[in-house]
N, C-alpha and C. Protein backbone atom coordinates (compact mmCIF):
# COMPACT_ATOMS: atom_id res chain seq x y z
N UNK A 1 0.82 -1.19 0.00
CA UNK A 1 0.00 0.00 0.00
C UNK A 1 0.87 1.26 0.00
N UNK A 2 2.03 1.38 0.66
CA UNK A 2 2.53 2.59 0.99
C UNK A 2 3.40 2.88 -0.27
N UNK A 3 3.76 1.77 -1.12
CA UNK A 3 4.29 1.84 -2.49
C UNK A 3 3.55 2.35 -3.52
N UNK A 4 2.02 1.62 -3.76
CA UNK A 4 1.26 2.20 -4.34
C UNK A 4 0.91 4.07 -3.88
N UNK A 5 0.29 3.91 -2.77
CA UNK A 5 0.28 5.20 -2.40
C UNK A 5 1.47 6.30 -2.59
N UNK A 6 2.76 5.67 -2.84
CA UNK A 6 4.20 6.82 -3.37
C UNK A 6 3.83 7.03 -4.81
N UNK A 7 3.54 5.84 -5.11
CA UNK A 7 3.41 5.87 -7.39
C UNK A 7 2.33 6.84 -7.66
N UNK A 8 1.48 6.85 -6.82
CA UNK A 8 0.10 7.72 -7.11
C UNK A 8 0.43 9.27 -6.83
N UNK A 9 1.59 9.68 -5.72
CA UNK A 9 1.77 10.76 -5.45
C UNK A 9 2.92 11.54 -6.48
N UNK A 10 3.19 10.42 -7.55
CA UNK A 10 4.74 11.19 -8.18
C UNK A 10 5.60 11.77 -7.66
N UNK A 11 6.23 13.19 -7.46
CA UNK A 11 6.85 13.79 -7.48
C UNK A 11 6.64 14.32 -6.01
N UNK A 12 5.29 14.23 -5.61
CA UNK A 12 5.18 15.10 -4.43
C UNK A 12 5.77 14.43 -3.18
N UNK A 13 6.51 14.94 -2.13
CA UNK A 13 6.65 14.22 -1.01
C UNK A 13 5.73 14.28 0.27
N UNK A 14 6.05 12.84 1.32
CA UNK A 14 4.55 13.55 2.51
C UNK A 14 5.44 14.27 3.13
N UNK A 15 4.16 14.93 3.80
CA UNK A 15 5.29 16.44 4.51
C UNK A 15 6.01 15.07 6.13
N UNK A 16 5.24 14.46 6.49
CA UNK A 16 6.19 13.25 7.40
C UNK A 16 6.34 11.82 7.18
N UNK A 17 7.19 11.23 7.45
CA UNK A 17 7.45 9.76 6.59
C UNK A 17 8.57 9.52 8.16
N UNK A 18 8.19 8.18 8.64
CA UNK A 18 8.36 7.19 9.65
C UNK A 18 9.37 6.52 8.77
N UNK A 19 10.41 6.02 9.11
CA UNK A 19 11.24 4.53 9.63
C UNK A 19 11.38 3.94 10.62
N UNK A 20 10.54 2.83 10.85
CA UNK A 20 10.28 1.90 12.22
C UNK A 20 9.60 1.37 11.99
N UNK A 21 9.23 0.04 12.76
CA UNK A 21 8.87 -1.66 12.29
C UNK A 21 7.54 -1.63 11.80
N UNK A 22 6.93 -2.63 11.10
CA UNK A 22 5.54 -2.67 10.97
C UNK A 22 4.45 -2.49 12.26
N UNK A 23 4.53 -2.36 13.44
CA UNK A 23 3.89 -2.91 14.18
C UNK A 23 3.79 -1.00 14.73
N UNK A 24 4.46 -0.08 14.35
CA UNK A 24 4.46 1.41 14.30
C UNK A 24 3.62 1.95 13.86
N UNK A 25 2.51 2.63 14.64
CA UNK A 25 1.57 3.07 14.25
C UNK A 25 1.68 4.65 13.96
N UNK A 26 1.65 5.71 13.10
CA UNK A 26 2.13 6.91 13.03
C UNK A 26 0.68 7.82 12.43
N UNK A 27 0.42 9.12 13.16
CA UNK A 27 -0.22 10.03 12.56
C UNK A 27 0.46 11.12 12.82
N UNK A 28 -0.52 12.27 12.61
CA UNK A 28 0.08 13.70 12.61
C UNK A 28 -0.88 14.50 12.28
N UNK A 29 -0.52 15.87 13.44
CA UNK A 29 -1.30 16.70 13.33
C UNK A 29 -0.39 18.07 12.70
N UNK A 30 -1.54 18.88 11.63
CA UNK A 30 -0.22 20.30 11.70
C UNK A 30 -1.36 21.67 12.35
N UNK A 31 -0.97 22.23 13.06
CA UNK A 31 -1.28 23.47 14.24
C UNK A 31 -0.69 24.32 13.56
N UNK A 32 -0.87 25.06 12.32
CA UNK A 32 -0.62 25.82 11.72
C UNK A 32 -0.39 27.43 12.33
N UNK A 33 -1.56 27.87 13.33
CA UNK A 33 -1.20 28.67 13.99
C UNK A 33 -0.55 28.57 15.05
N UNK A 34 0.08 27.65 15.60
CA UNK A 34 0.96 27.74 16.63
C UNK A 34 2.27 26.94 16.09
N UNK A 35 2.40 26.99 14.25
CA UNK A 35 3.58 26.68 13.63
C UNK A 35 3.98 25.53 14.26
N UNK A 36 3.31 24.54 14.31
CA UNK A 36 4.06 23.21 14.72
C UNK A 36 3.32 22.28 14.09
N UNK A 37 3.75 21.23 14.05
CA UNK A 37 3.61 19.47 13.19
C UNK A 37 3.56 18.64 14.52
N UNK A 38 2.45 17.94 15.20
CA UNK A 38 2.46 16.85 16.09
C UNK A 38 2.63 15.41 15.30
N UNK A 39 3.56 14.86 15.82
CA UNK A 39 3.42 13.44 15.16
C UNK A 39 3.27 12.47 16.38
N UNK A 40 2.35 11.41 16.54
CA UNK A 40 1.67 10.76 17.45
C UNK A 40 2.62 9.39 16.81
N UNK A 41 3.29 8.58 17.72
CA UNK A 41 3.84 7.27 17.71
C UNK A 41 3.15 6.24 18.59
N UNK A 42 3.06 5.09 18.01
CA UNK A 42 1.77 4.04 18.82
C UNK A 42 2.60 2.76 18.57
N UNK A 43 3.13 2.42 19.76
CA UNK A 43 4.02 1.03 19.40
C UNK A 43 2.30 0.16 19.77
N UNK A 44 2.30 -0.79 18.41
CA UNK A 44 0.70 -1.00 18.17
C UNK A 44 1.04 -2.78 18.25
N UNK A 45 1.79 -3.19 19.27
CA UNK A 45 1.79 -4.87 19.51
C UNK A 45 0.80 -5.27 20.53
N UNK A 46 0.29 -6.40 20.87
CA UNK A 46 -0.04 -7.43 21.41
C UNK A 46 0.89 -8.39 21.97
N UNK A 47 0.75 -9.02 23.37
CA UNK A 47 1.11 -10.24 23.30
C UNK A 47 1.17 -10.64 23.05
N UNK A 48 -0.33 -11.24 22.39
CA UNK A 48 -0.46 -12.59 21.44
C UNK A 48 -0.38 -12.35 19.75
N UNK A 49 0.34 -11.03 19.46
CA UNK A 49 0.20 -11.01 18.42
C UNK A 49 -0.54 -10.32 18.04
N UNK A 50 -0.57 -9.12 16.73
CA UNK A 50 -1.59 -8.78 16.06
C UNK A 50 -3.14 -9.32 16.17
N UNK A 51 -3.19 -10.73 15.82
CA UNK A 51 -4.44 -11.67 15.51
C UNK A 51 -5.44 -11.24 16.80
N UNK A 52 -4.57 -10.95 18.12
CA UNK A 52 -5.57 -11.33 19.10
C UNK A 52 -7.03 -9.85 19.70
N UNK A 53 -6.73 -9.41 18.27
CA UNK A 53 -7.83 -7.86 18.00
C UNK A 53 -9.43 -8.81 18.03
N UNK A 54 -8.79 -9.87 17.37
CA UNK A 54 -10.43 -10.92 16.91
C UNK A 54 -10.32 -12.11 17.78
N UNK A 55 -9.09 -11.72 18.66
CA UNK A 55 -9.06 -13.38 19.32
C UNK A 55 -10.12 -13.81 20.33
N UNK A 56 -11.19 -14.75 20.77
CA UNK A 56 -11.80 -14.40 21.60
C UNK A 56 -11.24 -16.02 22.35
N UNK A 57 -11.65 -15.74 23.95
CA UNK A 57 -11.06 -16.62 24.76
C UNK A 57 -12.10 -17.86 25.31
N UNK A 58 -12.00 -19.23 24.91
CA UNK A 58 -12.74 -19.91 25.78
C UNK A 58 -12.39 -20.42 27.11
N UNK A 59 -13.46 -20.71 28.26
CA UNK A 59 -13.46 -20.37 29.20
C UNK A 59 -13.89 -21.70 29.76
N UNK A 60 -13.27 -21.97 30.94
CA UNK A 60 -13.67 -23.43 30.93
C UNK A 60 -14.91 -24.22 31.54
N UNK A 61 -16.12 -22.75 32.15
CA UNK A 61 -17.15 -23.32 31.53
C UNK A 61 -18.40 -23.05 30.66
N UNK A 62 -17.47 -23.06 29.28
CA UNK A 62 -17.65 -22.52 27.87
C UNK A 62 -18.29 -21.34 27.60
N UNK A 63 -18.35 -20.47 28.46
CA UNK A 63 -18.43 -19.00 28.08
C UNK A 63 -17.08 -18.62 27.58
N UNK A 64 -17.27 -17.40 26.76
CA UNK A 64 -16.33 -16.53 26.01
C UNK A 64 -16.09 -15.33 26.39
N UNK A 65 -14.85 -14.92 25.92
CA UNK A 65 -14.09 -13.64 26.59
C UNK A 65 -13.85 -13.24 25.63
N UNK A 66 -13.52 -11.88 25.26
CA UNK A 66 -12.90 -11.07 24.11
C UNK A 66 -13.82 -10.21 23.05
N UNK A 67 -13.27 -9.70 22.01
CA UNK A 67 -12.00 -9.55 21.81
C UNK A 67 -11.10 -8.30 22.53
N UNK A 68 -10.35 -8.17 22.49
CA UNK A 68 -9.48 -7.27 22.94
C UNK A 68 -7.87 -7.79 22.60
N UNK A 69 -7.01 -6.67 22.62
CA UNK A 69 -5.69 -6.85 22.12
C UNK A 69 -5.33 -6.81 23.60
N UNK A 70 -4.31 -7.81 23.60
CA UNK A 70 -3.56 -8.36 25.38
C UNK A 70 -2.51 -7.74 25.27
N UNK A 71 -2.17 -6.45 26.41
CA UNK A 71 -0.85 -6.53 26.27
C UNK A 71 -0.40 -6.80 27.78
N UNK A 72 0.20 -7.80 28.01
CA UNK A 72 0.80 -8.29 29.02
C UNK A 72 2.50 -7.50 29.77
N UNK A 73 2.84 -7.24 28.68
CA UNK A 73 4.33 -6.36 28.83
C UNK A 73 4.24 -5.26 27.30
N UNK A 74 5.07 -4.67 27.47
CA UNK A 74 5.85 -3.21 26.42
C UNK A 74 7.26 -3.63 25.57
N UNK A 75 7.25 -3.85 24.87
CA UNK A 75 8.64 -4.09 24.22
C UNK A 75 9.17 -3.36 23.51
N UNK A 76 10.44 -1.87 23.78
CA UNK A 76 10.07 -0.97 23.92
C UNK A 76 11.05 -0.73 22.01
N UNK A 77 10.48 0.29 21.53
CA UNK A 77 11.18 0.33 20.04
C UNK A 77 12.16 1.57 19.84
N UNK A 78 13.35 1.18 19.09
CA UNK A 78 14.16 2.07 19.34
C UNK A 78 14.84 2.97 17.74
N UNK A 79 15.04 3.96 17.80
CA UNK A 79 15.65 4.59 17.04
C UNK A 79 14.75 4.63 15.72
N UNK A 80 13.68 5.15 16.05
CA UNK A 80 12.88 5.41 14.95
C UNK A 80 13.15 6.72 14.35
N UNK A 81 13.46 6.89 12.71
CA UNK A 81 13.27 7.95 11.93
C UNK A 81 11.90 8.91 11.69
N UNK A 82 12.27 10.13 11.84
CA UNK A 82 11.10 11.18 11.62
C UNK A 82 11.63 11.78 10.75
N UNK A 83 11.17 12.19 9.45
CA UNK A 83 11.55 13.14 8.91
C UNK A 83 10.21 13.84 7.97
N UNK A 84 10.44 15.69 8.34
CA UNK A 84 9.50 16.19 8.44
C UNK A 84 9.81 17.40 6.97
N UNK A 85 9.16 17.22 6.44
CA UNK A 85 8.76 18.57 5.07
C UNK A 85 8.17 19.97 5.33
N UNK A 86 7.85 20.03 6.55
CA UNK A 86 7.10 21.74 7.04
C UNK A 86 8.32 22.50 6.80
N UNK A 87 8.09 23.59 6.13
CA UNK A 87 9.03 24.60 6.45
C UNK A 87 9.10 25.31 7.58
N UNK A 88 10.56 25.76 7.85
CA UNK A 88 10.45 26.46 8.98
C UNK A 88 10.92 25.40 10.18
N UNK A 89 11.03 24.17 10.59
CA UNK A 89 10.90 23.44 11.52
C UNK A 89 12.18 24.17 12.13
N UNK A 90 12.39 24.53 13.39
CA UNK A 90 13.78 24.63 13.97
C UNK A 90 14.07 24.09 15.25
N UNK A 91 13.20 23.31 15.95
CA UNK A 91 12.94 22.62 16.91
C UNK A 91 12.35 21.23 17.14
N UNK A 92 12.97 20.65 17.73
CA UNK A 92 11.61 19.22 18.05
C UNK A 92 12.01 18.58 19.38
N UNK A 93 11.25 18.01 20.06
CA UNK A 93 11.05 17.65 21.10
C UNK A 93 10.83 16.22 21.13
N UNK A 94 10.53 15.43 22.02
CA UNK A 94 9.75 14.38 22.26
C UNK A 94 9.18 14.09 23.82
N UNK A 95 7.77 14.11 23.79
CA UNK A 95 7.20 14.30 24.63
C UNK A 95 6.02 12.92 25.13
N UNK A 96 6.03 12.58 26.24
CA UNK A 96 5.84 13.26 27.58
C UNK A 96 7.61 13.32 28.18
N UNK A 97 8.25 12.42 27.71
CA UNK A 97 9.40 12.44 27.79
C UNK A 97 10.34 13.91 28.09
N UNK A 98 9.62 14.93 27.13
CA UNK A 98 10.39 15.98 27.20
C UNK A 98 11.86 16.47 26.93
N UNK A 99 12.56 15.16 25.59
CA UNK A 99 13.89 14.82 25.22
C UNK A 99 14.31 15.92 23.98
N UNK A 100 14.61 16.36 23.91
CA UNK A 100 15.26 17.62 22.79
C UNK A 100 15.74 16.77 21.85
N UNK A 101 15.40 16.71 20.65
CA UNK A 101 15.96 15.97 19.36
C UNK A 101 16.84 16.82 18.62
N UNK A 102 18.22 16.40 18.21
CA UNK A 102 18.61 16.88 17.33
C UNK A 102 17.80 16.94 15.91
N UNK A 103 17.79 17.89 15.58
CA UNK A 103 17.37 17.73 14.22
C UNK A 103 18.62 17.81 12.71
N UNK A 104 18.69 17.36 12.09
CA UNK A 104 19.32 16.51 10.29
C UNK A 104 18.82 17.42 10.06
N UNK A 105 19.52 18.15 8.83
CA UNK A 105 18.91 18.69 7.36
C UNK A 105 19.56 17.67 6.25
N UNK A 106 17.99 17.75 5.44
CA UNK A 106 18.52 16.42 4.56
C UNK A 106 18.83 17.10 3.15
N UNK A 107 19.12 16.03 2.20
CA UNK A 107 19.38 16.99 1.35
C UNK A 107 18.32 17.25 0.49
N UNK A 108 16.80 16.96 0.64
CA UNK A 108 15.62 17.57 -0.43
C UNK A 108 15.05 18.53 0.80
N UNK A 109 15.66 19.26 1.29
CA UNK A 109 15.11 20.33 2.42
C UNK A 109 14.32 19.87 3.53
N UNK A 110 14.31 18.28 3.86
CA UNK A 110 13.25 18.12 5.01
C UNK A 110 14.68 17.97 6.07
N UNK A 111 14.05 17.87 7.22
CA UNK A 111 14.53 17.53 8.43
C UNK A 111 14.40 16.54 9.06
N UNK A 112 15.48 16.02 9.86
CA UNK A 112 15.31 14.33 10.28
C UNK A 112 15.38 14.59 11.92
N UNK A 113 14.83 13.85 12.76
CA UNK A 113 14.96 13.52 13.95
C UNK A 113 15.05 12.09 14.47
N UNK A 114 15.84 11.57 15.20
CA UNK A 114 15.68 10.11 15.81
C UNK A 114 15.19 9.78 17.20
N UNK A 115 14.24 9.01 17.60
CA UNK A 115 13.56 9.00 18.69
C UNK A 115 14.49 7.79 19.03
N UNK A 116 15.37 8.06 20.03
CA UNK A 116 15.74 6.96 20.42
C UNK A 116 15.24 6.15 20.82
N UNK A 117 14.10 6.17 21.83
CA UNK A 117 13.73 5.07 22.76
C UNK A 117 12.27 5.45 22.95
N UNK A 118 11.49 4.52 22.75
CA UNK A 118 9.45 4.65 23.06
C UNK A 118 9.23 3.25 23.78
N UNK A 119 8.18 3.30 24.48
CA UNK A 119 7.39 2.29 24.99
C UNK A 119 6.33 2.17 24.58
N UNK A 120 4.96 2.52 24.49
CA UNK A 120 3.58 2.33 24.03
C UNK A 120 3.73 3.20 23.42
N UNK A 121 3.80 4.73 23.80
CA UNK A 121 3.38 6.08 23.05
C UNK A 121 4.00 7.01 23.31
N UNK A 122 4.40 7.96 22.40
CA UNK A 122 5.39 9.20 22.42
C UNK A 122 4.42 10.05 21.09
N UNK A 123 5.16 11.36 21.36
CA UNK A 123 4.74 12.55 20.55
C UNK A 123 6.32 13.12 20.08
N UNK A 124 6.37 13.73 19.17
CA UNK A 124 7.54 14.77 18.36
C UNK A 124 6.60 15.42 18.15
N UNK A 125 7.14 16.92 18.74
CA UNK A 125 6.58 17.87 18.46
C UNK A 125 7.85 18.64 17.45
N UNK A 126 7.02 19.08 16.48
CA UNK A 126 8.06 20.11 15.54
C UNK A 126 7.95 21.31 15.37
N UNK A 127 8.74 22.14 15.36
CA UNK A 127 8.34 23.62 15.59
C UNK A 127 9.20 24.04 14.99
């Protein structure tokens, strides 16, 4: 999908583009009047796996449980790429954390940041 979705866009780039595992869930907000780009990170695992969104549980006396995604522990993901197309960016953060990112200038004018370290959920804020 995200291939198709590049072929369809030609030439244009997204103003943010993630490197980090499939299981990385990424959006983004842009706050135009307060000149910033939120990007929302969702380490989006299960215990049991993706599958267990539909998994439902039998019970041993045969009632059912579920669905719901189990997460039993955090397995935490590291060194994920941000790189952002807003002009203007001269800051970024990562928050609740509150970690100051260096920011990259790349060479088609966007800017890169690396989140070293997340557990469930983090924010980059860009400014």
């Amino acid at each position: 999908m995200v291939k198709a979705a590049k072929w369809v866009a030609g030439a244009a780039k997204a103003p943010i583009e993630t490197d980090g595992p499939l299981i990385l869930a990424v959006t983004y907000r842009r706050q135009p009047a307060k000149h910033r780009t939120i990007v929302h990170l969702l380490n989006d695992q299960s215990s049991y796996g993706r599958h267990s969104l539909y998994q439902k549980i039998q019970l041993p006396d045969h009632s059912v449980m579920g669905p719901w995604a189990v997460r039993r522990e955090v397995i935490p993901l590291h060194d994920i790429k941000v790189r952002c197309r807003v002009a203007g960016v001269t800051k970024a953060t990562q928050q609740p954390e509150n970690i100051n990112l260096p920011l990259t200038k790349m060479a088609d004018g966007a800017v890169e940041v690396t989140v070293p370290k997340m557990d469930m959920y983090t924010l980059v804020i860009l400014e």
